[in-house]
C-alpha atoms as a PDB file:
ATOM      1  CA  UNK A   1      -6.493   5.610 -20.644  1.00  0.00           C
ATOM      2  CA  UNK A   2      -6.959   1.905 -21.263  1.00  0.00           C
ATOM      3  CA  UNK A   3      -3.785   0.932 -20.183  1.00  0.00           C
ATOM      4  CA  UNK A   4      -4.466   2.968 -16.500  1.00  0.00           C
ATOM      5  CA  UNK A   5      -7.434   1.017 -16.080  1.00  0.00           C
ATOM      6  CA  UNK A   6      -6.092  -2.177 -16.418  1.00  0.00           C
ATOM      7  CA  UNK A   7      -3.804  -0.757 -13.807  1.00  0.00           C
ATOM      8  CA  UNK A   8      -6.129  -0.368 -12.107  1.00  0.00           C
ATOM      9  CA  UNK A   9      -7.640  -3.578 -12.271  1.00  0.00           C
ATOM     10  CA  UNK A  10      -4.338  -4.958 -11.386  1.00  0.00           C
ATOM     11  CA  UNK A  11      -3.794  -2.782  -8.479  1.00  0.00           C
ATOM     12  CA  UNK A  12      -7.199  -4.362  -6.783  1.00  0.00           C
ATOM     13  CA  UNK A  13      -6.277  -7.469  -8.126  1.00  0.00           C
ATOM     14  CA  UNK A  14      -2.552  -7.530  -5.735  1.00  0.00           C
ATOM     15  CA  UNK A  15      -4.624  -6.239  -2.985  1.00  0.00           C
ATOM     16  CA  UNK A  16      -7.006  -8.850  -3.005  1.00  0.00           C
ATOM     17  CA  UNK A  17      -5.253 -11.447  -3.790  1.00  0.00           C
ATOM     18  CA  UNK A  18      -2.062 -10.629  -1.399  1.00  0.00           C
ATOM     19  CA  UNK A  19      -3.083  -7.614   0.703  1.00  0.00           C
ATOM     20  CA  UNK A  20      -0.303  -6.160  -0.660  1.00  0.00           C
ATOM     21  CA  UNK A  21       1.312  -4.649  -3.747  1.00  0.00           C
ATOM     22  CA  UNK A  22      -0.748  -3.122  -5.537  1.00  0.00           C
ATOM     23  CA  UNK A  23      -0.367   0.079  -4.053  1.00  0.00           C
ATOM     24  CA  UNK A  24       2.953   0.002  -5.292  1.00  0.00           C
ATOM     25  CA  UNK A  25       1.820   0.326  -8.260  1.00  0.00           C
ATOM     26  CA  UNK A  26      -0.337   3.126  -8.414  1.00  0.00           C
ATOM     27  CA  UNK A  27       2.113   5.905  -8.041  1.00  0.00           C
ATOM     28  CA  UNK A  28       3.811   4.730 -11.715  1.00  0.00           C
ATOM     29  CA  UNK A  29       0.473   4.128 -12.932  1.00  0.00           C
ATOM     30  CA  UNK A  30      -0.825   7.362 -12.279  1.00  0.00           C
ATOM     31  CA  UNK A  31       2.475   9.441 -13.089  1.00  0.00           C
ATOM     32  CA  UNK A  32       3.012   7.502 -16.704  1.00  0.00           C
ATOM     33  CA  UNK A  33      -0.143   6.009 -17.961  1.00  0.00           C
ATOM     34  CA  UNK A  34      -2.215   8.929 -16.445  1.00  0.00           C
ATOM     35  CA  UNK A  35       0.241  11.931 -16.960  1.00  0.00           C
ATOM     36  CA  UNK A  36       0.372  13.396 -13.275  1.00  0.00           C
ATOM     37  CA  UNK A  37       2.875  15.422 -11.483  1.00  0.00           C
ATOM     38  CA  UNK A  38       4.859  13.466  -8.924  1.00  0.00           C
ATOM     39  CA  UNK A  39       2.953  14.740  -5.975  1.00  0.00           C
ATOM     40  CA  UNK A  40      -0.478  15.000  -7.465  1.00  0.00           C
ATOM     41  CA  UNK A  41       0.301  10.872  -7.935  1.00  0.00           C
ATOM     42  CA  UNK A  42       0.943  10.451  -4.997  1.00  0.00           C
ATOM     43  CA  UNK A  43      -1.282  11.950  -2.968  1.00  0.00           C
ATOM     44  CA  UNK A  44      -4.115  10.601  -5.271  1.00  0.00           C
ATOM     45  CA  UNK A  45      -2.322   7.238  -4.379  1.00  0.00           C
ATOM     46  CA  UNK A  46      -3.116   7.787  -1.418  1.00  0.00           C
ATOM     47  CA  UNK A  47      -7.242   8.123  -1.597  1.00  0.00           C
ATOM     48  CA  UNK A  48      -7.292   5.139  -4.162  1.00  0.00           C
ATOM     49  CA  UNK A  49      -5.271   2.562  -1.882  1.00  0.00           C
ATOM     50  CA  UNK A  50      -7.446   3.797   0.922  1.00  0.00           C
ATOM     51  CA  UNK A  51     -11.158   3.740  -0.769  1.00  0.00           C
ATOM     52  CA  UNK A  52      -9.847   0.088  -2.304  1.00  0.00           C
ATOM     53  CA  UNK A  53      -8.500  -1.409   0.678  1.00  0.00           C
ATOM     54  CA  UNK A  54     -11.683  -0.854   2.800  1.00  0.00           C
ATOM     55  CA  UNK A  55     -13.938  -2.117   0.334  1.00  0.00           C
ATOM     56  CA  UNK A  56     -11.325  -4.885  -0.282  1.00  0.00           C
ATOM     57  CA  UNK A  57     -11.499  -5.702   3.364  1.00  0.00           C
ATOM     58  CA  UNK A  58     -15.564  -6.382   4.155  1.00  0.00           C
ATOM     59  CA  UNK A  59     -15.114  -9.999   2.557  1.00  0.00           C
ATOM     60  CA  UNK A  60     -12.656 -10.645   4.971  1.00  0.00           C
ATOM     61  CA  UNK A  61     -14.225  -9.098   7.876  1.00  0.00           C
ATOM     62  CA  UNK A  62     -17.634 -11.376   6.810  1.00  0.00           C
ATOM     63  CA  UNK A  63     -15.533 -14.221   6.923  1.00  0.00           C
ATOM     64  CA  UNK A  64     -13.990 -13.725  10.166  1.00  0.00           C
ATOM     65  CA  UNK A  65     -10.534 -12.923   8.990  1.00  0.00           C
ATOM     66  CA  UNK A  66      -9.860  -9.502  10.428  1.00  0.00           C
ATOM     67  CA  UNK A  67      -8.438  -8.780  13.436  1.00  0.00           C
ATOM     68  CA  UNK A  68      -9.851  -5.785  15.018  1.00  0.00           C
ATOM     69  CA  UNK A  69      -7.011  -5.618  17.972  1.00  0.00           C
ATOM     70  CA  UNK A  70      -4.257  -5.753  15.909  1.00  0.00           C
ATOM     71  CA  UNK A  71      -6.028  -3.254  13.470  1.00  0.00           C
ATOM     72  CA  UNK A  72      -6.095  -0.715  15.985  1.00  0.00           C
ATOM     73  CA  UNK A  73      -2.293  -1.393  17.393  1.00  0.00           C
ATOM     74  CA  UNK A  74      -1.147  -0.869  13.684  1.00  0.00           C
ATOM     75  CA  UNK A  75      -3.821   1.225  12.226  1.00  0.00           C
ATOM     76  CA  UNK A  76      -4.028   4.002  15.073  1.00  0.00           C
ATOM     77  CA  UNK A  77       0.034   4.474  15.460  1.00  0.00           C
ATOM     78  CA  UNK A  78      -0.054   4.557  11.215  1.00  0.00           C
ATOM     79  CA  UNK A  79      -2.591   7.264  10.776  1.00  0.00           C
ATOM     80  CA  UNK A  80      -0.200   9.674  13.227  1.00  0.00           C
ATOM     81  CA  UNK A  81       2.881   8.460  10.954  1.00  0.00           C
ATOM     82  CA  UNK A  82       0.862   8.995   7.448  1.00  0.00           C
ATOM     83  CA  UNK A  83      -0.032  12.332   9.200  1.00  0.00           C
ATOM     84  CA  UNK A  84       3.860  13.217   9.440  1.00  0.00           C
ATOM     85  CA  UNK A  85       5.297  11.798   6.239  1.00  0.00           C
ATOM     86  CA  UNK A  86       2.446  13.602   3.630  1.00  0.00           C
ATOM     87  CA  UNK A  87       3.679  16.815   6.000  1.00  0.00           C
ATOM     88  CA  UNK A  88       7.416  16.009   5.643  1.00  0.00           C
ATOM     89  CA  UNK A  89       6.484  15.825   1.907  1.00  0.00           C
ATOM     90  CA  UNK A  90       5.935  19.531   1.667  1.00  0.00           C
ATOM     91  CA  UNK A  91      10.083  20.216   2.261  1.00  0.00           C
ATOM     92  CA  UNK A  92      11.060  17.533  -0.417  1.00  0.00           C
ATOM     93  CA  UNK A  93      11.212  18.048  -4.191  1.00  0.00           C
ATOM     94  CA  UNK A  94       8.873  15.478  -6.153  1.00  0.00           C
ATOM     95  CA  UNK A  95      11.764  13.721  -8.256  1.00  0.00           C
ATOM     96  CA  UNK A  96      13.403  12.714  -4.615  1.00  0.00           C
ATOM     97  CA  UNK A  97      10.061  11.376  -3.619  1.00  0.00           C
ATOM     98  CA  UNK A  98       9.969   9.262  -6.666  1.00  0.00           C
ATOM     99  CA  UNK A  99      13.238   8.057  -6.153  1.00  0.00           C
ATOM    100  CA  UNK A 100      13.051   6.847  -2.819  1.00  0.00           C
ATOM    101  CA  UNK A 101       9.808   5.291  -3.546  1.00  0.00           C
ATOM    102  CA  UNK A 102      11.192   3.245  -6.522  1.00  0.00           C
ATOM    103  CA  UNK A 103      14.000   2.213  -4.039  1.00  0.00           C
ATOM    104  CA  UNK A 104      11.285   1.220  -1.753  1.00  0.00           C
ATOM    105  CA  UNK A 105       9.284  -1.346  -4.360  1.00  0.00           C
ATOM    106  CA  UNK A 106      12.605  -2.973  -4.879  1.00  0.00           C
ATOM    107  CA  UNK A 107      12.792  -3.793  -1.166  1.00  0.00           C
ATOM    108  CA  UNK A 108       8.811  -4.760  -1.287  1.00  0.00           C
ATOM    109  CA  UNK A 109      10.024  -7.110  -3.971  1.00  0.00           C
ATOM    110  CA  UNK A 110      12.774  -8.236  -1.567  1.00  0.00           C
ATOM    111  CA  UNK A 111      10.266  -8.801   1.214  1.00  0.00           C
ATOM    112  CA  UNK A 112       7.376 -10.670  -1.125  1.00  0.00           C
ATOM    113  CA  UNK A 113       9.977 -12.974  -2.514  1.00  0.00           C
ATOM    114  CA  UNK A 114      10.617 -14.488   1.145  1.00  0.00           C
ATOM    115  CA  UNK A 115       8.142 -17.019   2.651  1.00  0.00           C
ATOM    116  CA  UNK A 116       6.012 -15.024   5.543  1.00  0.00           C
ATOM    117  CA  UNK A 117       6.082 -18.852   7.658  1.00  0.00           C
ATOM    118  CA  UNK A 118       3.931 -18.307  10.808  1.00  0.00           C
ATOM    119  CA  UNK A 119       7.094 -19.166  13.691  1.00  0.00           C
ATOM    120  CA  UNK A 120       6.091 -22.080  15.902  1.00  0.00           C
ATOM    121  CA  UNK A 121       6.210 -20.358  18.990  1.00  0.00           C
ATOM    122  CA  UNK A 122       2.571 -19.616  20.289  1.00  0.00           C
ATOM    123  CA  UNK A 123       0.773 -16.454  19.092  1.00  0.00           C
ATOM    124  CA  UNK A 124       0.190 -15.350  22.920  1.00  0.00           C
ATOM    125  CA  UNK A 125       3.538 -14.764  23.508  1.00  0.00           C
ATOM    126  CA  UNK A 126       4.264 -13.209  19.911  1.00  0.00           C
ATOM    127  CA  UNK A 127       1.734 -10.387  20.483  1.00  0.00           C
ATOM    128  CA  UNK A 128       4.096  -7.398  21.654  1.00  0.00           C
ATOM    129  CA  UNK A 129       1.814  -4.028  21.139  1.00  0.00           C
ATOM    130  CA  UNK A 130       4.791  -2.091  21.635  1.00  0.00           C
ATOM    131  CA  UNK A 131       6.459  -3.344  18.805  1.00  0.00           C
ATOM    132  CA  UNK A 132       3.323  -3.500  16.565  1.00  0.00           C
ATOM    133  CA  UNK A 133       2.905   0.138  16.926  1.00  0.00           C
ATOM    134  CA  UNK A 134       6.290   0.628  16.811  1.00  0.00           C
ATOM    135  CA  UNK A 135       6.442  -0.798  13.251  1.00  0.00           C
ATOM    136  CA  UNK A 136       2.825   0.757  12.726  1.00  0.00           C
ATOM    137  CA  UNK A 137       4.365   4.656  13.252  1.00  0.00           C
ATOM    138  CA  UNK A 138       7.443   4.224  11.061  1.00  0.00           C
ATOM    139  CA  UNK A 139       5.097   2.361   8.511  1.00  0.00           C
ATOM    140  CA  UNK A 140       2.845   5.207   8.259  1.00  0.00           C
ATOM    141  CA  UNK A 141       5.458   7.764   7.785  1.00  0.00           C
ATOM    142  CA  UNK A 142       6.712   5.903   4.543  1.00  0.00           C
ATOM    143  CA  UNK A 143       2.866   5.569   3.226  1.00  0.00           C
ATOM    144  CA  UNK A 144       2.265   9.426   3.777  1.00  0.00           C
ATOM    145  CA  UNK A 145       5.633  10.534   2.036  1.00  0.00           C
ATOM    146  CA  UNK A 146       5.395   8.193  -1.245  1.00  0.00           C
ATOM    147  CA  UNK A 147       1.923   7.167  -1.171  1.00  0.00           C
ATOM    148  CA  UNK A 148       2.147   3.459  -0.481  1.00  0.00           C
ATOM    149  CA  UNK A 149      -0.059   1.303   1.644  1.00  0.00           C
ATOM    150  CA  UNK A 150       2.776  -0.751   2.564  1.00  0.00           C
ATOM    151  CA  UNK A 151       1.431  -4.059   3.189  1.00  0.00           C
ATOM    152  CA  UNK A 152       4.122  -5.731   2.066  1.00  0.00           C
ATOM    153  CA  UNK A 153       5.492  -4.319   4.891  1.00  0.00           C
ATOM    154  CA  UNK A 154       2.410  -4.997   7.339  1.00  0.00           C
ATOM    155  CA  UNK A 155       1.727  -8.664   6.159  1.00  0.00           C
ATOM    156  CA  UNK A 156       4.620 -10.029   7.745  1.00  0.00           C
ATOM    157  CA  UNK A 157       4.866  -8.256  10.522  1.00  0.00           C
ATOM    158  CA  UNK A 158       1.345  -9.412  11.753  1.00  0.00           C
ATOM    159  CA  UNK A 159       2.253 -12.902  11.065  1.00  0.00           C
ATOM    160  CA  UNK A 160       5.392 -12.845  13.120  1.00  0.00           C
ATOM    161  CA  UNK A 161       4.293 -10.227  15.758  1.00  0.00           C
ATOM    162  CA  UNK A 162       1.106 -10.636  15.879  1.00  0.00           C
ATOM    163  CA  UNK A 163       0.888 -14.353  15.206  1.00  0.00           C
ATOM    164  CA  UNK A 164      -2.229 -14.123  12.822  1.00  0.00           C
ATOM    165  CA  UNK A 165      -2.353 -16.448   9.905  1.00  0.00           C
ATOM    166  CA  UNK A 166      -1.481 -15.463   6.524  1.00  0.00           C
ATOM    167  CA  UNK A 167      -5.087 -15.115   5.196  1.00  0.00           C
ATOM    168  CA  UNK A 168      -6.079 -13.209   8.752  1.00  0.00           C
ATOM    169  CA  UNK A 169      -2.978 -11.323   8.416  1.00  0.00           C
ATOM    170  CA  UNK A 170      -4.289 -10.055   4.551  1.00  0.00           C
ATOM    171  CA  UNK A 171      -7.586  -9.011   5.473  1.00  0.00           C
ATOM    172  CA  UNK A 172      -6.298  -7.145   9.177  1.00  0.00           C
ATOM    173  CA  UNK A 173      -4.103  -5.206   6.643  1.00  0.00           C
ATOM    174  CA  UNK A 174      -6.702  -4.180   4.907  1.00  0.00           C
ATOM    175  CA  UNK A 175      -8.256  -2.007   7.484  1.00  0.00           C
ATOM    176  CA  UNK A 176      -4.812  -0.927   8.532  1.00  0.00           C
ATOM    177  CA  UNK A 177      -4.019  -0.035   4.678  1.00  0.00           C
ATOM    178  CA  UNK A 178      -7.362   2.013   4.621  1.00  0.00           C
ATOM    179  CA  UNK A 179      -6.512   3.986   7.622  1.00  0.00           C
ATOM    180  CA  UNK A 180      -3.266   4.808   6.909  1.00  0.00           C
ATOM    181  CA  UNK A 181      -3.923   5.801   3.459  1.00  0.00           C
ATOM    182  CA  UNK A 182      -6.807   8.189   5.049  1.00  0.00           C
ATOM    183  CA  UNK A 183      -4.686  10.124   7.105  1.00  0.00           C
ATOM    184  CA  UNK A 184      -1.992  10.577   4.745  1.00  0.00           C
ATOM    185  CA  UNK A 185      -4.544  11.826   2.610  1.00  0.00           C
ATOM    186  CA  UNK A 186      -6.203  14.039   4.677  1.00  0.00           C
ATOM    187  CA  UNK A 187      -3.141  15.897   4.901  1.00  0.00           C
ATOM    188  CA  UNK A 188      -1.470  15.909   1.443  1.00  0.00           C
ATOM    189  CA  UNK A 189      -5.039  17.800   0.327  1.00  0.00           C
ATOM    190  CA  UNK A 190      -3.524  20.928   2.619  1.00  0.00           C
ATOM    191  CA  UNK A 191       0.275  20.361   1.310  1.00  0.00           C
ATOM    192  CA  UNK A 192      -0.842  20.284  -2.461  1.00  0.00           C
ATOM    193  CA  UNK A 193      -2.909  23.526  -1.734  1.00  0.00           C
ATOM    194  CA  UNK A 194      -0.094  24.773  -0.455  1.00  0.00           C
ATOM    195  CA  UNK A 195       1.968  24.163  -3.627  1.00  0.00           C
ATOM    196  CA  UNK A 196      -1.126  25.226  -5.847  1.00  0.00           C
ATOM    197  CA  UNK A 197      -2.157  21.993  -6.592  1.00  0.00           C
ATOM    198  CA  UNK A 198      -5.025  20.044  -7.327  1.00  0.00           C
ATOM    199  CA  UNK A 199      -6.047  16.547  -7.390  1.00  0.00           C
ATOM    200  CA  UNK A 200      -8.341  15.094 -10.306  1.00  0.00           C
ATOM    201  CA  UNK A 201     -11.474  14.048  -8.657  1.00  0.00           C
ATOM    202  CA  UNK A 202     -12.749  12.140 -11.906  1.00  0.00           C
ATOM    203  CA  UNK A 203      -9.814   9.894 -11.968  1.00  0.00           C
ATOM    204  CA  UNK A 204      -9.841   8.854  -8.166  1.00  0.00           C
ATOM    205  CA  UNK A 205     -13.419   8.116  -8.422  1.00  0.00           C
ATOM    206  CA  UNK A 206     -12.714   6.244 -11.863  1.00  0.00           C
ATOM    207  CA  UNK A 207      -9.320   4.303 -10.562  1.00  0.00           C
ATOM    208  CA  UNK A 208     -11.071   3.095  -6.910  1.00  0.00           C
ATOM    209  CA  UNK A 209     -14.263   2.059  -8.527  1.00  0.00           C
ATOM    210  CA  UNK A 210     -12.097  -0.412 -11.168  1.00  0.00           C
ATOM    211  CA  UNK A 211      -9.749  -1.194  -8.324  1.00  0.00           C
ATOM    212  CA  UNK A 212     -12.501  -2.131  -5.719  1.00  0.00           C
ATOM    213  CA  UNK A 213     -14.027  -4.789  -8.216  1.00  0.00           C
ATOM    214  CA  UNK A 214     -10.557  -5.951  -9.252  1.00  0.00           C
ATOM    215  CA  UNK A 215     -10.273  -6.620  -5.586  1.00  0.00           C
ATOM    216  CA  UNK A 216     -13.475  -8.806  -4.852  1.00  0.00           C
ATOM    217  CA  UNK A 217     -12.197 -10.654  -7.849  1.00  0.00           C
ATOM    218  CA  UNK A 218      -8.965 -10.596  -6.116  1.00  0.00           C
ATOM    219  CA  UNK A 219     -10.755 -12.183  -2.902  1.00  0.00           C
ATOM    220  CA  UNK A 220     -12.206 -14.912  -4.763  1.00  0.00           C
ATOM    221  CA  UNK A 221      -8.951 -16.118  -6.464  1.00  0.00           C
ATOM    222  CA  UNK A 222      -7.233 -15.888  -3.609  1.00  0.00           C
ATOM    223  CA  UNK A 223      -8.684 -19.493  -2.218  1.00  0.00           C
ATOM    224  CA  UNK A 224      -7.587 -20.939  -5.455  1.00  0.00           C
ATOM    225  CA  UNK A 225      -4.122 -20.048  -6.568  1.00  0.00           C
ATOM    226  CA  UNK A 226      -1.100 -20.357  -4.101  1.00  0.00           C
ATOM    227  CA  UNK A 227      -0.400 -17.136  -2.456  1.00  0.00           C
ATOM    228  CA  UNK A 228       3.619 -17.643  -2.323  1.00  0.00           C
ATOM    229  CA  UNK A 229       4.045 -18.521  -6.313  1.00  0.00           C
ATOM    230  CA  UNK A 230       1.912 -15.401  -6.799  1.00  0.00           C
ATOM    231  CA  UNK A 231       3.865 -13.548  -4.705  1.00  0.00           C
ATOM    232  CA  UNK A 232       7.234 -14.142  -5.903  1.00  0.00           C
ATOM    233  CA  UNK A 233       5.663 -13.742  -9.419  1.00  0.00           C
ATOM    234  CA  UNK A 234       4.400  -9.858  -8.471  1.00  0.00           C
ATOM    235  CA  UNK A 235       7.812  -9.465  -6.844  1.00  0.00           C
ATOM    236  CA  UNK A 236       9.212  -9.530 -10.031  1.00  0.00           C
ATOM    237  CA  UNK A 237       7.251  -7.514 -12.266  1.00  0.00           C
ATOM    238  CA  UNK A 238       7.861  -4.984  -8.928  1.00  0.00           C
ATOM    239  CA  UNK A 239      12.121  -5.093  -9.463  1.00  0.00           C
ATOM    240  CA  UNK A 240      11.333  -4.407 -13.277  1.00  0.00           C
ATOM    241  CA  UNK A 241       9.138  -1.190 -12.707  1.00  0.00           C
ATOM    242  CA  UNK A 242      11.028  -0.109  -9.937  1.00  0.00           C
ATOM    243  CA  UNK A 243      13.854  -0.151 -12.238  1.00  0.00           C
ATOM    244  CA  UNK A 244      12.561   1.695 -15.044  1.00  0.00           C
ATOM    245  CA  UNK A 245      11.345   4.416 -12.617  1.00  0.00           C
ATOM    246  CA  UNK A 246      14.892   5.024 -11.545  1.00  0.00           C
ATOM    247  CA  UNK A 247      16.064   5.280 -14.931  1.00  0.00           C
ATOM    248  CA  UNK A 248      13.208   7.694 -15.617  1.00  0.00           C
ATOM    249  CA  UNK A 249      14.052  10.138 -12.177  1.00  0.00           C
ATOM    250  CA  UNK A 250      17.863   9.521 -11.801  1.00  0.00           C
ATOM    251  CA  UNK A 251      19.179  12.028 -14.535  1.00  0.00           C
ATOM    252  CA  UNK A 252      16.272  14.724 -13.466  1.00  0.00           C
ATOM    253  CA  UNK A 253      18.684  14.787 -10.157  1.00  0.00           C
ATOM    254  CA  UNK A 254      22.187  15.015 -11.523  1.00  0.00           C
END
């Protein structure tokens, strides 16, 4: 149990510090530190990312760096997609989950290890709504069928759609993290009823409390230490997990 909580420090920690990541990392954490089925972890995932990433976010709203417009271009659009992919969940076996979601933190580390430059064209013209909720819907379809926030997803496509800064860009994903992760959750409670599942209560509560101080920490040391070392640092320790995960679920499917 010591060893989830310190993953759970670290989860707040990434989304802190990068607005990212560490939602990654709570579907291993909770399937082999904690001991939970595959879609019990996930959904759980789910509630955690979402209860962190709000609290994560008031700093940056109280500093000015959320943008409410772009919240609601991404965040609305996401919430219907979470919606659909914690339904489409119900029609797919657990181990297939897993795998596609280990596949998926090897392209987060793809995306981390690459600069997110704000382009030199102005931000008026980069703001394209269609697009934003575009990438907002297919987004939230991937966070409601593996439980991932997918900021490192969200990040960059604020900076170069939506022409926010990178430290704007963290805390707007924030709020869209939170909402996506909401609606995703709403859901999965139904589908895991469904299955005759439950989700631990005491351990959500436990992991999002950890996580959400792990975050303001996160928040702090983010003005200090330089976001793109960090980044291709987490990156990483994301291609090792991700490939010990699919080693763990690859010969549960042949």
């Amino acid at each position: 149990m010591i060893w989830a909580l310190a993953g759970a420090v670290f989860i707040g920690l990434s989304l802190g510090l990068l607005g990212s990541g560490g939602s990654v990392l709570t579907v291993p954490v909770l399937i082999y530190l904690v001991g939970q089925d595959e879609k019990i972890a996930i959904a759980g995932s789910l509630g955690i990312v979402g209860a962190i990433s709000l609290a994560a976010g008031i700093p940056y709203a109280r500093s000015g760096l959320v943008d409410f417009r772009n919240v609601l271009m991404f965040g609305l659009p996401g919430m219907v997609g979470a919606y659909f992919g914690a339904y489409l969940s119900s029609f797919v076996a657990g181990e297939v989950q897993i795998l596609f979601f280990a596949l998926l933190m090897l392209v987060a580390a793809l995306l981390m290890i690459r600069p997110h430059r704000r382009p030199a064209t102005p931000a008026t013209r980069l703001r394209s709504p269609l697009k934003i909720a575009a990438e907002g819907l297919i987004v939230g379809v991937v966070t409601g069928f593996v439980g991932v926030g997918g900021g490192f997803l969200i990040v960059p496509a604020l900076v170069l759609l939506g022409g926010l800064s990178m430290h704007r860009a963290i805390g707007t994903s924030l709020f869209i993290i939170a909402m996506k992760s909401f609606a995703g959750f709403y859901k999965y409670v139904d589908v895991l009823d469904e299955l005759g599942l439950s989700l631990d209560w005491r351990i959500l509560g436990i992991f999002a409390a950890v996580g959400t101080v792990g975050s303001f920490v996160g928040k702090i040391l983010a003005s200090y230490l330089p976001q793109e070392q960090l980044r291709r640092g987490f990156a990483a320790f994301l291609v090792l997990i991700g490939a010990f995960v699919v080693y763990q679920n690859v010969p549960e499917l042949l």
